[in-house]
Protein backbone atom coordinates (compact mmCIF):
# COMPACT_ATOMS: atom_id res chain seq x y z
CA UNK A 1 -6.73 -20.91 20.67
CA UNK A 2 -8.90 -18.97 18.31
CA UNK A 3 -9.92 -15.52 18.75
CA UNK A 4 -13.73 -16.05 20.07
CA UNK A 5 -12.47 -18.85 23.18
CA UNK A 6 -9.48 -16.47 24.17
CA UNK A 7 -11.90 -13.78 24.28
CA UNK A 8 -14.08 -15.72 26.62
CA UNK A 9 -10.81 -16.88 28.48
CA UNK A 10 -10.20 -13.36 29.71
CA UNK A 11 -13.43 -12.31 30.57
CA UNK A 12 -14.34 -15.21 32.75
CA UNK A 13 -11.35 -14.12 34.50
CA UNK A 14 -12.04 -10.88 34.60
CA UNK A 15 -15.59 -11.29 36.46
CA UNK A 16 -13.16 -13.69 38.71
CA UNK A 17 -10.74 -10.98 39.64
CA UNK A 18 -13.38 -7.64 39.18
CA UNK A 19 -13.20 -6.85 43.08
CA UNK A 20 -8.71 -6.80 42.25
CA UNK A 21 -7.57 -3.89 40.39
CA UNK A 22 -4.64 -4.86 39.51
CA UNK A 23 -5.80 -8.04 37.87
CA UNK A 24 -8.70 -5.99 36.65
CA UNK A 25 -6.57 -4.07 34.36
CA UNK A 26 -4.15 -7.12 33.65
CA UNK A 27 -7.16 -8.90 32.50
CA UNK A 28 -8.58 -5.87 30.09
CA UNK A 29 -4.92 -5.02 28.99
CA UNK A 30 -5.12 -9.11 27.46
CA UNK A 31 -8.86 -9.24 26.28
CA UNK A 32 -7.51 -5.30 24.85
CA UNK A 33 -4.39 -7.12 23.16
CA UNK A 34 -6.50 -10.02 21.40
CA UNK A 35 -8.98 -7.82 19.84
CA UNK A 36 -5.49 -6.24 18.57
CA UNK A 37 -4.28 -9.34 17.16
CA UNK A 38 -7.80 -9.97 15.28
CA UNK A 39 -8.29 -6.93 13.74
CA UNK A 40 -5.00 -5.30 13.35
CA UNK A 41 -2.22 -7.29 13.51
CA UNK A 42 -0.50 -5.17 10.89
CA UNK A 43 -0.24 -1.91 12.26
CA UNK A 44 1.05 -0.77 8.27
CA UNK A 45 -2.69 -1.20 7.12
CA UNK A 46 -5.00 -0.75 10.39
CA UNK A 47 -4.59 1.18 13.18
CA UNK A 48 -5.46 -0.29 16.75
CA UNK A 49 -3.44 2.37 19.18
CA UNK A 50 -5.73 1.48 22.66
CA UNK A 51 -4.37 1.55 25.86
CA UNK A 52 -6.50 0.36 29.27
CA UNK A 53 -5.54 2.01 32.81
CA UNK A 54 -6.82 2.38 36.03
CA UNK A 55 -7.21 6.31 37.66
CA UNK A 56 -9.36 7.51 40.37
CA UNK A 57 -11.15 4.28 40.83
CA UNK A 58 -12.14 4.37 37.57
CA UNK A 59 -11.15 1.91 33.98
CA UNK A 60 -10.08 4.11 31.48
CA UNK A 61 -9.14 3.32 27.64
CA UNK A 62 -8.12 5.80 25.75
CA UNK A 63 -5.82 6.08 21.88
CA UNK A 64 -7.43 5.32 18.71
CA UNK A 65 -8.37 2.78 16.16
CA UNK A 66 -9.94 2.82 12.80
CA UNK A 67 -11.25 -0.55 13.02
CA UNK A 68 -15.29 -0.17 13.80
CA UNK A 69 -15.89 -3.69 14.93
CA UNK A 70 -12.83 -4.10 17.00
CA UNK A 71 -13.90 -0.66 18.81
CA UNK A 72 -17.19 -2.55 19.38
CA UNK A 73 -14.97 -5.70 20.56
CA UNK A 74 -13.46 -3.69 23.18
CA UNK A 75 -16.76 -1.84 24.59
CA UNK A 76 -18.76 -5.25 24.41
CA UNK A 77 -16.25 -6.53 26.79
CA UNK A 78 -16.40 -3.58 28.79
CA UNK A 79 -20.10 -3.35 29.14
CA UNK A 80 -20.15 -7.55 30.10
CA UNK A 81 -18.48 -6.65 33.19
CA UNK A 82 -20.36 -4.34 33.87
CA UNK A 83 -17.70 -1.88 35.39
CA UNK A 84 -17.68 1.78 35.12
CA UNK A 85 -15.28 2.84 32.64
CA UNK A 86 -14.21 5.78 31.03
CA UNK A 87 -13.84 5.93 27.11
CA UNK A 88 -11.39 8.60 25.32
CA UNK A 89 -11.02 6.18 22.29
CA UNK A 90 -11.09 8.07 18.76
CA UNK A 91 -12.63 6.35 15.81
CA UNK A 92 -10.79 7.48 12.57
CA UNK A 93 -12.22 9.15 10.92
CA UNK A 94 -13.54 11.62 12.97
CA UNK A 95 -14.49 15.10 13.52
CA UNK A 96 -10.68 16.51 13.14
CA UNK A 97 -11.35 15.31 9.10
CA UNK A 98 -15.05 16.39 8.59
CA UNK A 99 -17.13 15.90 6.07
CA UNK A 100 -13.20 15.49 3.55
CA UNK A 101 -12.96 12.24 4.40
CA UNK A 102 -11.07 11.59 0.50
CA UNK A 103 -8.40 13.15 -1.49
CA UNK A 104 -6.64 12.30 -4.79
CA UNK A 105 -2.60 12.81 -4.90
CA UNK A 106 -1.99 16.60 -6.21
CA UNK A 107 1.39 16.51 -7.11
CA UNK A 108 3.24 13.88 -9.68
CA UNK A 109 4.55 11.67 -6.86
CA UNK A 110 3.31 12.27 -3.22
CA UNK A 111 5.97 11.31 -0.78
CA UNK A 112 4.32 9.63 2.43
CA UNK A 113 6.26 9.15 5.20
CA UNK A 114 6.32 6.75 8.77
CA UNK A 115 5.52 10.17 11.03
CA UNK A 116 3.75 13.66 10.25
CA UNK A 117 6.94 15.51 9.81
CA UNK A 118 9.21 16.05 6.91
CA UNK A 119 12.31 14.44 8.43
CA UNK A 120 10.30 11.38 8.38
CA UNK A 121 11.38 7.86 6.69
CA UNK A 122 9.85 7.73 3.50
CA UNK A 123 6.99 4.82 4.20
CA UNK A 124 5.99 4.79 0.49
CA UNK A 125 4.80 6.74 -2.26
CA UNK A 126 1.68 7.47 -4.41
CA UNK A 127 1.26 9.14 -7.71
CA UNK A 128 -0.70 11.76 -9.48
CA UNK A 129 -4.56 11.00 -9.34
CA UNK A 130 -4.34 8.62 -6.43
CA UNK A 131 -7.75 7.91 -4.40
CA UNK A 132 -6.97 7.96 -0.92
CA UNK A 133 -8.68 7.93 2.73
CA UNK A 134 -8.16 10.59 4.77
CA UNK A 135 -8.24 9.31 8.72
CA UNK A 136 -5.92 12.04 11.01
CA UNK A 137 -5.07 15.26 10.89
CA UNK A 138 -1.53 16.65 12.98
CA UNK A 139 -0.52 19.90 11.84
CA UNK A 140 0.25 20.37 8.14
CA UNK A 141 0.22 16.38 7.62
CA UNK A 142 -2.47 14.35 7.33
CA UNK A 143 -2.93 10.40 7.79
CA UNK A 144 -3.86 8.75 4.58
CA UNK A 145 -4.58 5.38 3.36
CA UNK A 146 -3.86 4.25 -0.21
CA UNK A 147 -5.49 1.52 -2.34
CA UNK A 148 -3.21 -1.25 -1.54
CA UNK A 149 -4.29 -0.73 2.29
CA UNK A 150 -1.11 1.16 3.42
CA UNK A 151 -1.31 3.95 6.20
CA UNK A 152 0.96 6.94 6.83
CA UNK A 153 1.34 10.72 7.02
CA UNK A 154 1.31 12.93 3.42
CA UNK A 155 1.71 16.63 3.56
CA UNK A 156 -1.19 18.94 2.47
CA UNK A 157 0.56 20.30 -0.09
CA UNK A 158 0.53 16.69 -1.84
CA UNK A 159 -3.00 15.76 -1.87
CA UNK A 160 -6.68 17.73 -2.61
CA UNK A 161 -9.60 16.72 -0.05
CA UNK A 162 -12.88 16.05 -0.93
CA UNK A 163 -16.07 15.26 0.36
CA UNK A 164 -17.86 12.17 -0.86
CA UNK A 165 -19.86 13.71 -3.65
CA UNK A 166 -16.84 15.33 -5.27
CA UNK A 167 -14.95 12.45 -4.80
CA UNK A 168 -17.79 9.82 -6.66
CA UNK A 169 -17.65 12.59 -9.49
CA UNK A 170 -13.67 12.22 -9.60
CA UNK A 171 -14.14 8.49 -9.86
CA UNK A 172 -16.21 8.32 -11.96
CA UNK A 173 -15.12 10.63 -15.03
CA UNK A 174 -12.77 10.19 -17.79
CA UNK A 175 -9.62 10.16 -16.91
CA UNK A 176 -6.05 9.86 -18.88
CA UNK A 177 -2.76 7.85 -17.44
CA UNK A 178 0.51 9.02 -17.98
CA UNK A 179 2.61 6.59 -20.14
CA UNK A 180 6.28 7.78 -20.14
CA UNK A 181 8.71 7.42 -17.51
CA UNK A 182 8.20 11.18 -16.67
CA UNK A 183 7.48 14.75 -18.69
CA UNK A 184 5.49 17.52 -18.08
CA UNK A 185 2.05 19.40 -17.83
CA UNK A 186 1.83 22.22 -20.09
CA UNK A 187 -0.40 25.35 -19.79
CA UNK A 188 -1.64 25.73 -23.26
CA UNK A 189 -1.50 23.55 -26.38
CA UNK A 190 1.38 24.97 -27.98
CA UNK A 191 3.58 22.47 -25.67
CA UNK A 192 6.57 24.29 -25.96
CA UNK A 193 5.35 27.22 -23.67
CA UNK A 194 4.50 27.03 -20.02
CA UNK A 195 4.44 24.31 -17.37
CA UNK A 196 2.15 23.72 -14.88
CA UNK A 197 3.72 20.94 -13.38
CA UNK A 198 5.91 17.50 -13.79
CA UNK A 199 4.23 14.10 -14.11
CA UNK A 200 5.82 10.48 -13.65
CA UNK A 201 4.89 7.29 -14.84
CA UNK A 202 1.30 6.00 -14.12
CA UNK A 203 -0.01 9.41 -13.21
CA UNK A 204 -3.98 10.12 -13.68
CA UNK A 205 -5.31 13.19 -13.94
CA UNK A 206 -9.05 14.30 -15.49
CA UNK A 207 -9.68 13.66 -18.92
CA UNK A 208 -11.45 17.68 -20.73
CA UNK A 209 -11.21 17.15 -24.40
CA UNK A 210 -8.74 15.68 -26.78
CA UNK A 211 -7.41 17.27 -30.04
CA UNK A 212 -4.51 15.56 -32.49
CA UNK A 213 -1.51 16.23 -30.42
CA UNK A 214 -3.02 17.01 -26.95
CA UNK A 215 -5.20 15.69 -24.29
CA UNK A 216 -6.72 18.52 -22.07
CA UNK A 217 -6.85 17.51 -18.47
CA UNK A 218 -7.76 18.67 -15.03
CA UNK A 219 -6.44 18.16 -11.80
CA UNK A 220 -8.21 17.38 -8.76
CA UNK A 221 -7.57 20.92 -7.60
CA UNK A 222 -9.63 22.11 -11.04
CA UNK A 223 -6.13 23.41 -12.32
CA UNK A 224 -6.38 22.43 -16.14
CA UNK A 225 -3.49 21.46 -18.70
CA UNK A 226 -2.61 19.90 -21.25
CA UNK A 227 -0.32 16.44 -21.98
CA UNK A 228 1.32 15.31 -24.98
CA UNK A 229 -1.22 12.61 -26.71
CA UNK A 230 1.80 10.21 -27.40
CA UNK A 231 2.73 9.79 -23.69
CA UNK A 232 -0.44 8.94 -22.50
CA UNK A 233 -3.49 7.19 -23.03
CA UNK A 234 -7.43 7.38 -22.04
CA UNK A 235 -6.91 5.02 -18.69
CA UNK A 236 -10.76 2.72 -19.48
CA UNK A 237 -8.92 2.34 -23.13
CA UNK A 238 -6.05 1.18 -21.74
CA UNK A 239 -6.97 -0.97 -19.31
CA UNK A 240 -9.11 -2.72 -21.92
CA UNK A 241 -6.26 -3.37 -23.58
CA UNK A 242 -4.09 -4.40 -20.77
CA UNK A 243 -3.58 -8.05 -20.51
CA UNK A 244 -0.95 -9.31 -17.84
CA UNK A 245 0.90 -11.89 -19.20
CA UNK A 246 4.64 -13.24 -18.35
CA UNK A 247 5.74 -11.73 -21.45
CA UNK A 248 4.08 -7.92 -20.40
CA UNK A 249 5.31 -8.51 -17.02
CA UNK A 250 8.80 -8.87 -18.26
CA UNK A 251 8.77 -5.99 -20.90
CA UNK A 252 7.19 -3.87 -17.95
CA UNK A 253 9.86 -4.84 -15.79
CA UNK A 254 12.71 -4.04 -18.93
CA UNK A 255 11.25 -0.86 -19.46
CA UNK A 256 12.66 0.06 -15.66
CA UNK A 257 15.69 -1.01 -15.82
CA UNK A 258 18.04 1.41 -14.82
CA UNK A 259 15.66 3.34 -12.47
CA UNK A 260 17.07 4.17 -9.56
CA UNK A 261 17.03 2.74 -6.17
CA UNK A 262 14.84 4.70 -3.52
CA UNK A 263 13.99 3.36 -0.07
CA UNK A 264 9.73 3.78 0.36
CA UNK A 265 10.12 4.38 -3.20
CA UNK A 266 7.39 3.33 -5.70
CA UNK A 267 7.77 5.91 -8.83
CA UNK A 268 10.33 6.10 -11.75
CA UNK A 269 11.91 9.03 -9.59
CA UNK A 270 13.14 5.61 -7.64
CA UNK A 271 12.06 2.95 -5.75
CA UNK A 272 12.54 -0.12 -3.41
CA UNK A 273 12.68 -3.80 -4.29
CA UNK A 274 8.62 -4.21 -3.54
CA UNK A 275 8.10 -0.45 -5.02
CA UNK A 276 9.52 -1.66 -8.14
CA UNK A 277 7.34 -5.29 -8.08
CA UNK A 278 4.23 -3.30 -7.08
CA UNK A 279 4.96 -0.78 -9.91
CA UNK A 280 5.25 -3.22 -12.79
CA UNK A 281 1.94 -5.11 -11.68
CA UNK A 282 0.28 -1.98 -11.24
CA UNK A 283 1.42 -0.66 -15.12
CA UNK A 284 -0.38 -4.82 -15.76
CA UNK A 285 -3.47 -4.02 -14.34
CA UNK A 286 -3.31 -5.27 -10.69
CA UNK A 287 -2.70 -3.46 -7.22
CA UNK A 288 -0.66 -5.68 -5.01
CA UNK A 289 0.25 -5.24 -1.93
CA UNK A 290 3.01 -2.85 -0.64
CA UNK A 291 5.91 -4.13 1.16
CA UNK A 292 7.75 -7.71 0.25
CA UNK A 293 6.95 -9.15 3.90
CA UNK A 294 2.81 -8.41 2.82
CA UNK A 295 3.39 -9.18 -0.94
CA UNK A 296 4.97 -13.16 0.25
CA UNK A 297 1.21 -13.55 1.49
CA UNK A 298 -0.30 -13.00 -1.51
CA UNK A 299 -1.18 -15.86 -5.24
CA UNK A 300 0.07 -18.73 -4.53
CA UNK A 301 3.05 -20.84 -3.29
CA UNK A 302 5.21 -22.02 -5.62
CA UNK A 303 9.06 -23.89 -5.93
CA UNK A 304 8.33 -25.50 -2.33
CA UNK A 305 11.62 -27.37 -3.20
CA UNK A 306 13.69 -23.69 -3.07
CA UNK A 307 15.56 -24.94 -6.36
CA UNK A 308 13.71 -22.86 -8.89
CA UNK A 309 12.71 -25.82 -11.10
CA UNK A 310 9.18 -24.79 -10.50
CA UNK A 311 8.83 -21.32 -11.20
CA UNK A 312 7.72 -19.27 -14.08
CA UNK A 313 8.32 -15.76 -15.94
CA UNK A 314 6.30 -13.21 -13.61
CA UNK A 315 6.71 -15.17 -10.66
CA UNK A 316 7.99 -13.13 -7.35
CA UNK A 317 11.11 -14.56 -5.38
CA UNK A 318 11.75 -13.03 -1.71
CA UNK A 319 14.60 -13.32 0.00
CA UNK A 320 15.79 -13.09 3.50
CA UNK A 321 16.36 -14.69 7.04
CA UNK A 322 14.95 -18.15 7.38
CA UNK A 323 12.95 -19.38 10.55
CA UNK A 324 14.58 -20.26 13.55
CA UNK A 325 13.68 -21.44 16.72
CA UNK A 326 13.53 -18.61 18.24
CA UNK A 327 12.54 -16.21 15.27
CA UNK A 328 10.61 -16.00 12.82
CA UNK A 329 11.34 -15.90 8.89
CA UNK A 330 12.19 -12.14 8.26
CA UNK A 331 11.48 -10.85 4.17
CA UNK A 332 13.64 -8.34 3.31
CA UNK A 333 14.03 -8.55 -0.50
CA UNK A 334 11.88 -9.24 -3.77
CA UNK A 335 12.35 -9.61 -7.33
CA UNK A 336 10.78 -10.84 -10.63
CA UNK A 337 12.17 -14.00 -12.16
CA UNK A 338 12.44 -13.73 -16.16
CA UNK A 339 11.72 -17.41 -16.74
CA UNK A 340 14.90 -18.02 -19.60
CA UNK A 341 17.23 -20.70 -19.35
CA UNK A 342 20.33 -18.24 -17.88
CA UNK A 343 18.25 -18.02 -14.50
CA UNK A 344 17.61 -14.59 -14.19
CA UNK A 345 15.45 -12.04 -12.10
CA UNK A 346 14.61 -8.93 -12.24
CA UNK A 347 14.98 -6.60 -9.28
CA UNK A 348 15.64 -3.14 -7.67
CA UNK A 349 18.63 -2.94 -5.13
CA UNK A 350 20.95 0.43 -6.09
CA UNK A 351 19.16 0.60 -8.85
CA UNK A 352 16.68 -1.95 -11.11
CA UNK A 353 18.87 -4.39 -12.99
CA UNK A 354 19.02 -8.30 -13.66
CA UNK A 355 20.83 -11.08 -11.71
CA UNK A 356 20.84 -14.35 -12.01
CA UNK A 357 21.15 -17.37 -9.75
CA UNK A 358 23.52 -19.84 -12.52
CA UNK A 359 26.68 -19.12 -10.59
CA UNK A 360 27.99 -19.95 -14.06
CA UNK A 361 26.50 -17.06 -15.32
CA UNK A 362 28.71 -13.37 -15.22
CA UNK A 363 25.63 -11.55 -13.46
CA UNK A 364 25.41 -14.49 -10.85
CA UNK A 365 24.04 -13.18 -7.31
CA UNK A 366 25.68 -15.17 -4.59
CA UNK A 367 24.28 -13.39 -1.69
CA UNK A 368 20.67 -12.97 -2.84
CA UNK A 369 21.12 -17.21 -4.01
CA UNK A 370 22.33 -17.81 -0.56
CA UNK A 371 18.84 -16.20 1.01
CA UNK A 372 16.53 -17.18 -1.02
CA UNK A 373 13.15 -18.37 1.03
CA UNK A 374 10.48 -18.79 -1.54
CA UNK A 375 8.78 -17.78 -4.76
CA UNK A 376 4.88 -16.67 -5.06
CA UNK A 377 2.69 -16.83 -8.05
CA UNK A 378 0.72 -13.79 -8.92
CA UNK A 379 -0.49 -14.40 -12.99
CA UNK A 380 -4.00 -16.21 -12.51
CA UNK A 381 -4.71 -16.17 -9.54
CA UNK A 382 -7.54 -14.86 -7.44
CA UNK A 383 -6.14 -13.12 -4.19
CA UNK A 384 -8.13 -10.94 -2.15
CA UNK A 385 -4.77 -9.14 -1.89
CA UNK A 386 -4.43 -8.53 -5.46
CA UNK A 387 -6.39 -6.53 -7.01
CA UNK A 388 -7.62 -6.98 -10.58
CA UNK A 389 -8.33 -2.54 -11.92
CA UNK A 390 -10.48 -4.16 -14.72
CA UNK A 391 -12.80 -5.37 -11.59
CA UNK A 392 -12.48 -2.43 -9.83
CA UNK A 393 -13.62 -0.49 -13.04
CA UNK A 394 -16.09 -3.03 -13.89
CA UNK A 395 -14.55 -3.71 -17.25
């Protein structure tokens, strides 16, 4: 049943049972629960947190969502029946952000975790010069949203707000990206003197001035340094030169190996199987999505016969529980396959290194063979999911 007739399945029972209370709210609580399912049935990349009750003769729905049109959804519905109801919904943003409804990441690698504490599991990760939405505010954390669509909690002291005229102006001025695996910041040009602060692979920070050794940057906090010229390069100048091929994907990928394994990880400090995928597509050119369950929905199918025959260099193979009867197919691994006659990937899991699936071959991977579900194609093709930075840039 699509979303539109189940909709209209609930509310004609709901004018059916308006004069029962109990059914009342049953009925809400399922038209409530489908407008979930249709615009936020991944609670990592939408937010849909409405409950419906029944107090002092009265409907009330109260939580929070930052989906605008399933908000609308919900009151439509509401105001069909026409029953008196009391709403204590919050649209994110809202007036706990302000007018700062942006940031950029403020420190070389923000750490973003599931809850807005420290103790936290680490959700994921962004890096210096990140654009972000800012949707929640709870203490000294706030709720963010990165480019590839993810949502969780990132301390202040990681990110600088901005209104939406400082934050065009950010986006839209020269910037540098950081090249090397990690280094430093310096305060002056003399590069052996002062530091102002670390700075990790794929970093972006402001671009000032340039001389023969140095870049002069700025942060998004107006701090200003300086990088070594030979570990980074002016970001428009290299993503004009960025072509993803199999053959970049795999020297990408090589360039990691080694780098060690960090759950919620996506930085050379460490990072997860999907961290580590996401990281070498992002040094290509592309944003992809975050974890390996959302990346197996993304380019296109490939190796429907599960024996590898069809796959290429670049290609992503995930790993897991297959379908059963009773549940569904679970992804809980994801690597790179290197496309070379010894039948080996490349992937993160203790740290980033390269396995193979010839169980003649001395780095053979029985367990990871044995759960194989699939392989997706990301090189040429158009995804909604994946997106192309040379677009986004309008290069």
């Amino acid at each position: 049943m699509n979303f539109d007739k189940k909709l209209f399945y609930f509310i004609a029972i709901l004018f059916i049972s308006c004069n029962n209370n109990s059914l009342l709210v049953t009925g809400l609580q399922g038209v409530n629960e489908s407008i979930k399912e249709q615009y936020a049935p991944d609670k990592r990349v939408a937010i849909y947190d409405i409950e419906v009750d029944y107090d002092n003769d009265k409907i009330i729905v109260s939580g929070e969502t930052d989906s605008k049109i399933g908000y609308q959804k919900l009151l439509d519905s509401l105001k069909s029946l026409d029953i008196d109801f009391l709403n204590k919904i919050r649209v994110l943003p809202d007036t706990v952000i302000g007018n700062e409804m942006y940031a950029i990441g403020n420190n070389s690698v923000l750490n973003i975790r599931s809850e807005p504490k420290h103790s936290a599991e680490l959700g994921t990760q962004g890096l210096l010069g990140m654009p972000l939405k800012v949707l929640d505010k709870n203490g000294d954390f706030y709720r963010i949203q990165t480019p590839d669509g993810y949502i969780s909690w990132v301390d202040k002291g990681g990110i600088h707000r901005m209104n939406k005229g400082e934050f065009d102006n950010w986006s839209n001025s020269k910037k540098i990206i950081y090249t090397n695996s990690a280094g430093f910041v310096y305060d002056s040009i003399a590069t052996t003197n002062g530091i102002i602060s670390d700075i990790a692979l794929g970093g972006i920070l402001k671009y000032i001035s340039e001389n023969r050794n140095t870049y002069e940057v700025e942060y998004p906090d107006k701090r200003k340094g300086f990088v070594k010229k030979d570990e980074a390069k002016v970001l428009t100048e290299w993503l004009a030169n960025t072509t993803a091929t199999q053959e970049s994907i795999e020297k990408t990928a090589k360039s990691m190996l080694g780098f060690p394994y960090l759950w919620g990880g996506t930085s050379s400090k460490g990072m997860d199987c999907s961290g580590f995928t996401k990281m070498t597509y992002l040094l290509n050119g592309f944003v992809i999505p975050r974890d390996a369950s959302q990346q197996i929905n993304a380019g296109k199918i490939v190796d429907n016969d599960l024996d590898f025959s069809d796959l290429q260099k670049g290609d992503l193979l995930f790993f897991g529980t297959k379908a059963k009867e009773d549940k569904k197919q679970r992804v809980v691994h994801v690597g790179i396959w290197l496309g070379n006659d010894k039948m080996e990937f490349i992937h993160s899991s203790g740290n980033v290194h390269i396995s193979s699936m010839d169980e003649n071959n001395a780095l053979f991977d029985e367990m990871n063979k044995n759960r194989y579900l699939g392989s997706r194609r990301y090189l040429g093709v158009k995804d909604q999911n994946i997106i192309d930075l040379k677009d986004e840039l309008e290069l």
